[in-house]
PDB file of N, CA and C in Angstrom:
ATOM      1  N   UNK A   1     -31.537 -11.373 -14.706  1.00  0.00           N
ATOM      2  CA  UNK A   1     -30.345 -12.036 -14.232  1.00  0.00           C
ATOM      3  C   UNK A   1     -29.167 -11.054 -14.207  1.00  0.00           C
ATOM      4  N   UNK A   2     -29.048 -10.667 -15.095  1.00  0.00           N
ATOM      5  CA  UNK A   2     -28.144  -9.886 -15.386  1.00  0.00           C
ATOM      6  C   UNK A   2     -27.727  -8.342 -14.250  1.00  0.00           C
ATOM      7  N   UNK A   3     -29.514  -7.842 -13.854  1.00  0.00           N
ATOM      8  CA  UNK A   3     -29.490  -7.229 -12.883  1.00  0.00           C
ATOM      9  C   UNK A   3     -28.860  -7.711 -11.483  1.00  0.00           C
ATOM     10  N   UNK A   4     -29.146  -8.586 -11.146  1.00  0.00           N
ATOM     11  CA  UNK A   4     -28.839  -9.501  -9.711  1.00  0.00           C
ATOM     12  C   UNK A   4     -27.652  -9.279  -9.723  1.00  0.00           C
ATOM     13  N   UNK A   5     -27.068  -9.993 -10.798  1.00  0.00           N
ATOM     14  CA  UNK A   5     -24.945  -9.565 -10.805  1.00  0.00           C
ATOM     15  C   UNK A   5     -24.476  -8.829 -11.065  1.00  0.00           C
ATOM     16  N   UNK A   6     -25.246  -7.114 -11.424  1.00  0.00           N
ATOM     17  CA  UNK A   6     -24.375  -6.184 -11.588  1.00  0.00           C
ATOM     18  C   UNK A   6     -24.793  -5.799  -9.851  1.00  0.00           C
ATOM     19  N   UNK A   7     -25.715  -5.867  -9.262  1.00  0.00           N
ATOM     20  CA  UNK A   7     -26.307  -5.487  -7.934  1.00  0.00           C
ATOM     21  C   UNK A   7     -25.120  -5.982  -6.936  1.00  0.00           C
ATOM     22  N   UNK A   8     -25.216  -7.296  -6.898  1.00  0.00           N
ATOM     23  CA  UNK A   8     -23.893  -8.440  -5.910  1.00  0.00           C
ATOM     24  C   UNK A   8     -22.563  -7.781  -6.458  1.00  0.00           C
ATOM     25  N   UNK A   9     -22.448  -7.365  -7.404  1.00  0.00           N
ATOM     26  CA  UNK A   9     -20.581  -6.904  -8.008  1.00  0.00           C
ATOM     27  C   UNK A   9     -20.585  -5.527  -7.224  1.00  0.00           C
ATOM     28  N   UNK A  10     -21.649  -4.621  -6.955  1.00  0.00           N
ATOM     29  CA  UNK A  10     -21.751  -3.029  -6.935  1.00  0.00           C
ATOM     30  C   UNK A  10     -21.966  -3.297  -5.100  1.00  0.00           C
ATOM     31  N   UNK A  11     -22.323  -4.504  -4.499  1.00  0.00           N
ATOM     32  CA  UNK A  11     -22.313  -4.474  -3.258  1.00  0.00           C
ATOM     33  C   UNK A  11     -20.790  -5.005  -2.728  1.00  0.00           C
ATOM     34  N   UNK A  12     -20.537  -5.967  -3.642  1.00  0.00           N
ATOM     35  CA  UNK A  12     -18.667  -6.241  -3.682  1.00  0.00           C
ATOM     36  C   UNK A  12     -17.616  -5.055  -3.423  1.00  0.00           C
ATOM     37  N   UNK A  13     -17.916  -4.982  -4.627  1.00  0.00           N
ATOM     38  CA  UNK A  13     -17.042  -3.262  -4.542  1.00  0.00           C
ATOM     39  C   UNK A  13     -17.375  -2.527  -3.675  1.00  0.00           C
ATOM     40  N   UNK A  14     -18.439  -2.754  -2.968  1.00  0.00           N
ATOM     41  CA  UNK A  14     -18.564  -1.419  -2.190  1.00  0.00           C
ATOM     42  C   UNK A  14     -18.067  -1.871  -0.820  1.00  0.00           C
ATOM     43  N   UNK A  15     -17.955  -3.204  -0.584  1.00  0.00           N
ATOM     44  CA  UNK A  15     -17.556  -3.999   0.463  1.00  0.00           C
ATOM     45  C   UNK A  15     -16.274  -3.699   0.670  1.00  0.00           C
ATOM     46  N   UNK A  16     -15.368  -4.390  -0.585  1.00  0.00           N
ATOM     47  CA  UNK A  16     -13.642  -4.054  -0.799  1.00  0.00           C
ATOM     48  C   UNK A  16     -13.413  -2.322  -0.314  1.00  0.00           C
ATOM     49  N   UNK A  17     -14.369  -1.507  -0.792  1.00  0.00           N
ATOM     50  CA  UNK A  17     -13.698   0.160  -1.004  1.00  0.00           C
ATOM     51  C   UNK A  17     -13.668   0.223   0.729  1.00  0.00           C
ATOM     52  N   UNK A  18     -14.666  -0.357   1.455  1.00  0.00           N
ATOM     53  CA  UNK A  18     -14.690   0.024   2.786  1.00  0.00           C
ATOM     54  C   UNK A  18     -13.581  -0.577   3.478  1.00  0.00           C
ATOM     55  N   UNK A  19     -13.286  -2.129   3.477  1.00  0.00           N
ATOM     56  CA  UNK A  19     -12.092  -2.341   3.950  1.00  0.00           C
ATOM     57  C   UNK A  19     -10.916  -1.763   3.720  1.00  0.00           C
ATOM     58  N   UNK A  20     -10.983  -1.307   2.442  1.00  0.00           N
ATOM     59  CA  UNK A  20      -9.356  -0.629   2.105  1.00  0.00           C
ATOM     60  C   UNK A  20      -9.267   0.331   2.575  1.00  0.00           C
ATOM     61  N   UNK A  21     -10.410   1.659   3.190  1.00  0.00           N
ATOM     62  CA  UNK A  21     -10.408   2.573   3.323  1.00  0.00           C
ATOM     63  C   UNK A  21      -9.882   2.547   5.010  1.00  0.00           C
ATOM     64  N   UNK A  22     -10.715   1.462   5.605  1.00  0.00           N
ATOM     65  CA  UNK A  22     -10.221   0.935   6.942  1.00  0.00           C
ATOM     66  C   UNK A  22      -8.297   0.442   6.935  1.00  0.00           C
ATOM     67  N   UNK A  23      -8.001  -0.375   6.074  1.00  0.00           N
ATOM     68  CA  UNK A  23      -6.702  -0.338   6.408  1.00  0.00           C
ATOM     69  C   UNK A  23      -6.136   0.146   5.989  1.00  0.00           C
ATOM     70  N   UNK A  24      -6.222   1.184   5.447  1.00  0.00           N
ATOM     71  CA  UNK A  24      -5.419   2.640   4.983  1.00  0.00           C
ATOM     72  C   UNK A  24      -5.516   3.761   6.335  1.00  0.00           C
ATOM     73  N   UNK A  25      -6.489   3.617   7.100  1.00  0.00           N
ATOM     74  CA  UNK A  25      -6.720   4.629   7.815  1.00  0.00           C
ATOM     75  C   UNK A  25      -5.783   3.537   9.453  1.00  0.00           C
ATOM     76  N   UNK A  26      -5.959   2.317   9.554  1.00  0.00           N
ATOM     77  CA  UNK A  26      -4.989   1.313  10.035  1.00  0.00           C
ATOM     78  C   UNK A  26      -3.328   1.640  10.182  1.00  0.00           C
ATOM     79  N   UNK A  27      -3.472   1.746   8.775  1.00  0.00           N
ATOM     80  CA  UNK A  27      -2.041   2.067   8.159  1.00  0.00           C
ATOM     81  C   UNK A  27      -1.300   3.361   8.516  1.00  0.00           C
ATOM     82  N   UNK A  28      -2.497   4.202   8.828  1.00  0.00           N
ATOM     83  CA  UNK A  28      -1.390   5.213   8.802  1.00  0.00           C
ATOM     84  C   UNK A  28      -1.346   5.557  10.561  1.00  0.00           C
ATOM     85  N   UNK A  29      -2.012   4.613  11.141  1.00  0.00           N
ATOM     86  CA  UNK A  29      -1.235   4.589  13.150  1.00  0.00           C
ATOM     87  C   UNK A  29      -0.360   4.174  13.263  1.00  0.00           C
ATOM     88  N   UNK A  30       0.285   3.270  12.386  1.00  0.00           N
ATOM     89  CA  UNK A  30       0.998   1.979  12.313  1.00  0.00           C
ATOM     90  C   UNK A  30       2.716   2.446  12.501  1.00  0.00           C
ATOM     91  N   UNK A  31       3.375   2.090  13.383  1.00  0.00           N
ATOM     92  CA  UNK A  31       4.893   2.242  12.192  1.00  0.00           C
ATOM     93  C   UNK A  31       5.445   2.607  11.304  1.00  0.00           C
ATOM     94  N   UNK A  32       6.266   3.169  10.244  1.00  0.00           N
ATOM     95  CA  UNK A  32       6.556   2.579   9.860  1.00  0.00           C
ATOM     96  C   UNK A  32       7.422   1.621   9.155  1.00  0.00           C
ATOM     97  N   UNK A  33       7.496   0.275   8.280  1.00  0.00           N
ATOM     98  CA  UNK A  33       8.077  -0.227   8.403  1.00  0.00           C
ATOM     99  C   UNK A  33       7.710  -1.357   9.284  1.00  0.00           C
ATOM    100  N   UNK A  34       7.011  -1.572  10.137  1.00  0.00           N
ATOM    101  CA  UNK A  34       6.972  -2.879  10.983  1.00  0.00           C
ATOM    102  C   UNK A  34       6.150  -3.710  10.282  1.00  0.00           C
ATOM    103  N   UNK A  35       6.374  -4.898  11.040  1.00  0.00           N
ATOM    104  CA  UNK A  35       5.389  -6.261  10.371  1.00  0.00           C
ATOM    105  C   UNK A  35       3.970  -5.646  10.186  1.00  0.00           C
ATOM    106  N   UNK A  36       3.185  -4.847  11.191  1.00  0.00           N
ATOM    107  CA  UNK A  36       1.539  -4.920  10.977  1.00  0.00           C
ATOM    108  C   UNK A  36       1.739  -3.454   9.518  1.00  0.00           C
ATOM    109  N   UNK A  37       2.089  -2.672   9.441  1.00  0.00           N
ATOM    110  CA  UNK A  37       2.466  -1.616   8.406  1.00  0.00           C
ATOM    111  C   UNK A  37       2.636  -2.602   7.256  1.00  0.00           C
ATOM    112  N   UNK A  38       3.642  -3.528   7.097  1.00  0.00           N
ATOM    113  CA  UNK A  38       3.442  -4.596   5.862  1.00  0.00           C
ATOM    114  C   UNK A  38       2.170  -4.971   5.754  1.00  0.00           C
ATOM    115  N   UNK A  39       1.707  -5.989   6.761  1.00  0.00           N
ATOM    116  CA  UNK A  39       0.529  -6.693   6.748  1.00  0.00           C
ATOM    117  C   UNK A  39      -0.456  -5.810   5.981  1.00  0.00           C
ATOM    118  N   UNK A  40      -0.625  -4.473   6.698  1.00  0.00           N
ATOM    119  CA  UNK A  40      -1.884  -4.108   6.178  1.00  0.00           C
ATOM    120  C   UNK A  40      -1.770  -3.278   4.499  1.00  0.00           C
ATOM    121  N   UNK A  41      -0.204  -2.983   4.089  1.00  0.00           N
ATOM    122  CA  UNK A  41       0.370  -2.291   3.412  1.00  0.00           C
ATOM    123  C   UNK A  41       0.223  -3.842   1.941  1.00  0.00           C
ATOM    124  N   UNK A  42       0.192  -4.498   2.238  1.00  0.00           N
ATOM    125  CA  UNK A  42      -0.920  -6.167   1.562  1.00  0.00           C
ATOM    126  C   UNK A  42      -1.943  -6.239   1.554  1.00  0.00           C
ATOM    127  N   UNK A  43      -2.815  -5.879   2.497  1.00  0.00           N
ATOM    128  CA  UNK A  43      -4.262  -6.062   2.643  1.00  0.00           C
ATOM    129  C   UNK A  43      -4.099  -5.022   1.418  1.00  0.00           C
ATOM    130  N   UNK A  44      -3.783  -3.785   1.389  1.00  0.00           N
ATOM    131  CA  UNK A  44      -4.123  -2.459   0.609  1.00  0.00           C
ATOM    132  C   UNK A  44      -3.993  -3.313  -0.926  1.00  0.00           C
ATOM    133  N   UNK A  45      -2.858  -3.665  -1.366  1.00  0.00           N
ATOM    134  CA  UNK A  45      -2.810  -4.260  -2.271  1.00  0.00           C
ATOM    135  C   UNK A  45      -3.879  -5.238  -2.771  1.00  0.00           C
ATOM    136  N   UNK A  46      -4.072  -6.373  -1.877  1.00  0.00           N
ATOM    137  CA  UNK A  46      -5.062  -7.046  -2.434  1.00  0.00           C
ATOM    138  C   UNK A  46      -6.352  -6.613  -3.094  1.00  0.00           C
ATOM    139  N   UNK A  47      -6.618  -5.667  -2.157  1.00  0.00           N
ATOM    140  CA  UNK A  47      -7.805  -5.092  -2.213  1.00  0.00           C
ATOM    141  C   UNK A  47      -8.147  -4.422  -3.188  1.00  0.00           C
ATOM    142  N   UNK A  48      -6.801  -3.631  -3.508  1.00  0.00           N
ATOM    143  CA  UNK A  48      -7.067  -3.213  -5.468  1.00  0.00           C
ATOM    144  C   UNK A  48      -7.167  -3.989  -6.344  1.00  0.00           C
ATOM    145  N   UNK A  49      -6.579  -5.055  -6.301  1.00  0.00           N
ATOM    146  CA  UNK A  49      -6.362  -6.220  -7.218  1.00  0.00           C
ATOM    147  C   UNK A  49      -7.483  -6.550  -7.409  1.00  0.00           C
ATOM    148  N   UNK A  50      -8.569  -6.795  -6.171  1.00  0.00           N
ATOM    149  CA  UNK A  50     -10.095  -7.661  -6.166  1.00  0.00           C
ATOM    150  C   UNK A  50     -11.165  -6.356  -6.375  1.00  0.00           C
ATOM    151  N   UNK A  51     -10.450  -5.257  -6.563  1.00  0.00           N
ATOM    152  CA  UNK A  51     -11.069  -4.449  -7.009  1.00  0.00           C
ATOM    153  C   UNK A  51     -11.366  -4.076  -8.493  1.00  0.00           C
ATOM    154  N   UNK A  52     -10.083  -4.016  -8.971  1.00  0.00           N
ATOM    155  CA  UNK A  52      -9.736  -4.298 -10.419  1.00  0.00           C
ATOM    156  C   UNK A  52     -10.545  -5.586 -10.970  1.00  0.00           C
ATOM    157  N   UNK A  53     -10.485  -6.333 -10.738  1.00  0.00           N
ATOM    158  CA  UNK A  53     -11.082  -7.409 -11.168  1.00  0.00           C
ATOM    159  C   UNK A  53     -12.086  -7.607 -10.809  1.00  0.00           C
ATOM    160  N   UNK A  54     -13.430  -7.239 -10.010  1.00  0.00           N
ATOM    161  CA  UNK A  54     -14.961  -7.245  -9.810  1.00  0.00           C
ATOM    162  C   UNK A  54     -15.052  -5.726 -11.070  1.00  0.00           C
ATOM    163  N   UNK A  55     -14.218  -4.759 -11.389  1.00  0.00           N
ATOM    164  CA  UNK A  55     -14.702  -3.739 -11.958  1.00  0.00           C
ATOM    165  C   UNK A  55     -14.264  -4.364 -13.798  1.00  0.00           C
ATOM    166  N   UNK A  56     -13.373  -5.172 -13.882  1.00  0.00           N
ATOM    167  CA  UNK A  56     -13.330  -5.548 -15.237  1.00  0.00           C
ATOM    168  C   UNK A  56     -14.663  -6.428 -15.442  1.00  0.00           C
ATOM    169  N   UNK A  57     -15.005  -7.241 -14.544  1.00  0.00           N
ATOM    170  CA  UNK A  57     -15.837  -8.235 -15.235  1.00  0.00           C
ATOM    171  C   UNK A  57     -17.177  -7.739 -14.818  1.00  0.00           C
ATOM    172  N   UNK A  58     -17.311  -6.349 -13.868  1.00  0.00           N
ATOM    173  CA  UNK A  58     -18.530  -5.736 -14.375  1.00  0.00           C
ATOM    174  C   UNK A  58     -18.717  -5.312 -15.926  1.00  0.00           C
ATOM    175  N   UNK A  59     -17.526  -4.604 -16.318  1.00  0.00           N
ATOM    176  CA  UNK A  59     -17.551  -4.175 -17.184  1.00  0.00           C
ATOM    177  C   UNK A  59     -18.093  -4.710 -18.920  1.00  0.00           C
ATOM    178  N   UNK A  60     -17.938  -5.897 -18.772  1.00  0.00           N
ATOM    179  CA  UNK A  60     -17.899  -7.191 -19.293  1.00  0.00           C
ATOM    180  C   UNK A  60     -19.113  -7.178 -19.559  1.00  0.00           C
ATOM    181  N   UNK A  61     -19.877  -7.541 -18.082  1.00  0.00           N
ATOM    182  CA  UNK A  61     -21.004  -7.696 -18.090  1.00  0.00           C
ATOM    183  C   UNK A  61     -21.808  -6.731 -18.509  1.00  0.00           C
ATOM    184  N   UNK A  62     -21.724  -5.389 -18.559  1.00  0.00           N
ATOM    185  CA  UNK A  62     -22.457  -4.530 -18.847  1.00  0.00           C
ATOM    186  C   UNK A  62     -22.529  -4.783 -20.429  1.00  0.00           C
ATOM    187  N   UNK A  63     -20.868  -4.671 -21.173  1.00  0.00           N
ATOM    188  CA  UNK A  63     -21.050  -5.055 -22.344  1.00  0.00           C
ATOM    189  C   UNK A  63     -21.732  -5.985 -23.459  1.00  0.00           C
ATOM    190  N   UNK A  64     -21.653  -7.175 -22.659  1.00  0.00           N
ATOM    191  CA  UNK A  64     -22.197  -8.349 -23.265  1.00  0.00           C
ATOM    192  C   UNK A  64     -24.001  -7.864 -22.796  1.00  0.00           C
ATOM    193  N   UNK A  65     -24.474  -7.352 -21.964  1.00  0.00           N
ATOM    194  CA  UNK A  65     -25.284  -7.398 -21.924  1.00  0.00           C
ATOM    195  C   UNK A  65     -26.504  -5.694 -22.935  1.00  0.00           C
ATOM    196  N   UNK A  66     -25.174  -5.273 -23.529  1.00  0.00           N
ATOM    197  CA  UNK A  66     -25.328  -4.085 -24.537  1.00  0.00           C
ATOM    198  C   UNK A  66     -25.733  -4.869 -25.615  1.00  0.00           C
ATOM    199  N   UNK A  67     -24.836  -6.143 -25.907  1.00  0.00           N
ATOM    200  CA  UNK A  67     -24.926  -6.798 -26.851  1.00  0.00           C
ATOM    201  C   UNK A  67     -25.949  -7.597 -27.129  1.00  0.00           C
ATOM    202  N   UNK A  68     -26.635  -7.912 -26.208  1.00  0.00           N
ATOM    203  CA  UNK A  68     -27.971  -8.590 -25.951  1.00  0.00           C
ATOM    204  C   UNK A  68     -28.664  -7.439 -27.009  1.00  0.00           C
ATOM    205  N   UNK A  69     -28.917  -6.917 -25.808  1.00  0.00           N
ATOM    206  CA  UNK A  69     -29.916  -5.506 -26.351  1.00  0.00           C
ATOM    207  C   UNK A  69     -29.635  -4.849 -27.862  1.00  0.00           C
ATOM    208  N   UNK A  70     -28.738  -4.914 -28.377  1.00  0.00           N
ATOM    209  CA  UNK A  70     -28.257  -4.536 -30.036  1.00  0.00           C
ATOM    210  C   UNK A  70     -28.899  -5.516 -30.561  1.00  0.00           C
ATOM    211  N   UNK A  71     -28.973  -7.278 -30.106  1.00  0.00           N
ATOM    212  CA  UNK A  71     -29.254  -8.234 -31.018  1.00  0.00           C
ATOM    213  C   UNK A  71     -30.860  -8.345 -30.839  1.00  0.00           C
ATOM    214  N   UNK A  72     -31.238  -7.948 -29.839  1.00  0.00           N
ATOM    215  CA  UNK A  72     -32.692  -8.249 -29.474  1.00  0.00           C
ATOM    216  C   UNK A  72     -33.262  -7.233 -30.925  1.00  0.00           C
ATOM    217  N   UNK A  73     -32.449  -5.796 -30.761  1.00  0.00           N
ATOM    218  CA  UNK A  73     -33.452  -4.992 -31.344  1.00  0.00           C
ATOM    219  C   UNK A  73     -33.227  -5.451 -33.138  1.00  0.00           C
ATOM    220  N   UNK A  74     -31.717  -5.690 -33.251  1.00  0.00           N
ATOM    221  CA  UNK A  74     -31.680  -6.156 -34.424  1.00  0.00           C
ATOM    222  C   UNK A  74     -32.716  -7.015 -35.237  1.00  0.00           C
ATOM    223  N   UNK A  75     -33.389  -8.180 -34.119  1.00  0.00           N
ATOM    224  CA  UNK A  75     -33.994  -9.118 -34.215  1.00  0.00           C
ATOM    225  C   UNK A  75     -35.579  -8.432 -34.421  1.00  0.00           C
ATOM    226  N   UNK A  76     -35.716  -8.028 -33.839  1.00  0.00           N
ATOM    227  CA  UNK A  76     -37.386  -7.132 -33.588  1.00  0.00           C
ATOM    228  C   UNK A  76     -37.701  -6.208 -35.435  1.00  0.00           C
ATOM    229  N   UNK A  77     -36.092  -5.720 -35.304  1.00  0.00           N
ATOM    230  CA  UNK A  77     -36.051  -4.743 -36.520  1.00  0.00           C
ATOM    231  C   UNK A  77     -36.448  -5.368 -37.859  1.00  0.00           C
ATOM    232  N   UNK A  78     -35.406  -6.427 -37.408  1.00  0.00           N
ATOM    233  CA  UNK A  78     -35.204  -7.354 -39.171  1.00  0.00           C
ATOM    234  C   UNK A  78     -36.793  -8.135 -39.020  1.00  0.00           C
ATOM    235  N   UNK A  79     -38.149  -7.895 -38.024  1.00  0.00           N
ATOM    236  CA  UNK A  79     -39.228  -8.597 -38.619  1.00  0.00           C
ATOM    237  C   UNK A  79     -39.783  -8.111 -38.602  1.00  0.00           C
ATOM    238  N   UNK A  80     -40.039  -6.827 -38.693  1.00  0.00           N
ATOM    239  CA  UNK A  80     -40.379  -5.773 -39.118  1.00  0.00           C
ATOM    240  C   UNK A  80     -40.584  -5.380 -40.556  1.00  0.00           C
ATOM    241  N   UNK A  81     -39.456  -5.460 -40.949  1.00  0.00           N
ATOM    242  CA  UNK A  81     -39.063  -5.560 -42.815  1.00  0.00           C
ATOM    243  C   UNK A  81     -39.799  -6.646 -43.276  1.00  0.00           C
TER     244      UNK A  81
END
């Protein structure tokens, strides 16, 4: 499970990096200063924001799923003894 949603987050991100890279490269035909130079000078923004945040709660996920793996082995260890 855990694989599937770091896979969908790493195809996310890779989705967001391409649009931003597109309206950055948008951005710089643009004006500037005019309405579409804003517009896309927002898109840019958003796009870090939803970037930032698919990369925190990967992060998350990787962790909690460290934590799995510490308790699994903990578990294996302690019946062992």
């Amino acid at each position: 499970m855990m694989m599937d949603n770091a896979g969908l987050a790493n195809r996310a991100i890779n989705r967001i990096l391409e649009l931003s890279a597109d309206a950055q490269t948008e951005r710089r035909g643009t004006v500037k200063g005019s309405p579409e130079f804003h517009n896309l000078a927002g898109a840019i923004t958003a796009y870090g924001k939803a970037l930032a945040l698919l990369a925190t709660i990967r992060e998350q996920e990787e962790f909690y799923e460290m934590i799995r793996e510490l308790d699994l082995l903990v578990s294996v260890s302690e019946g062992v003894h």
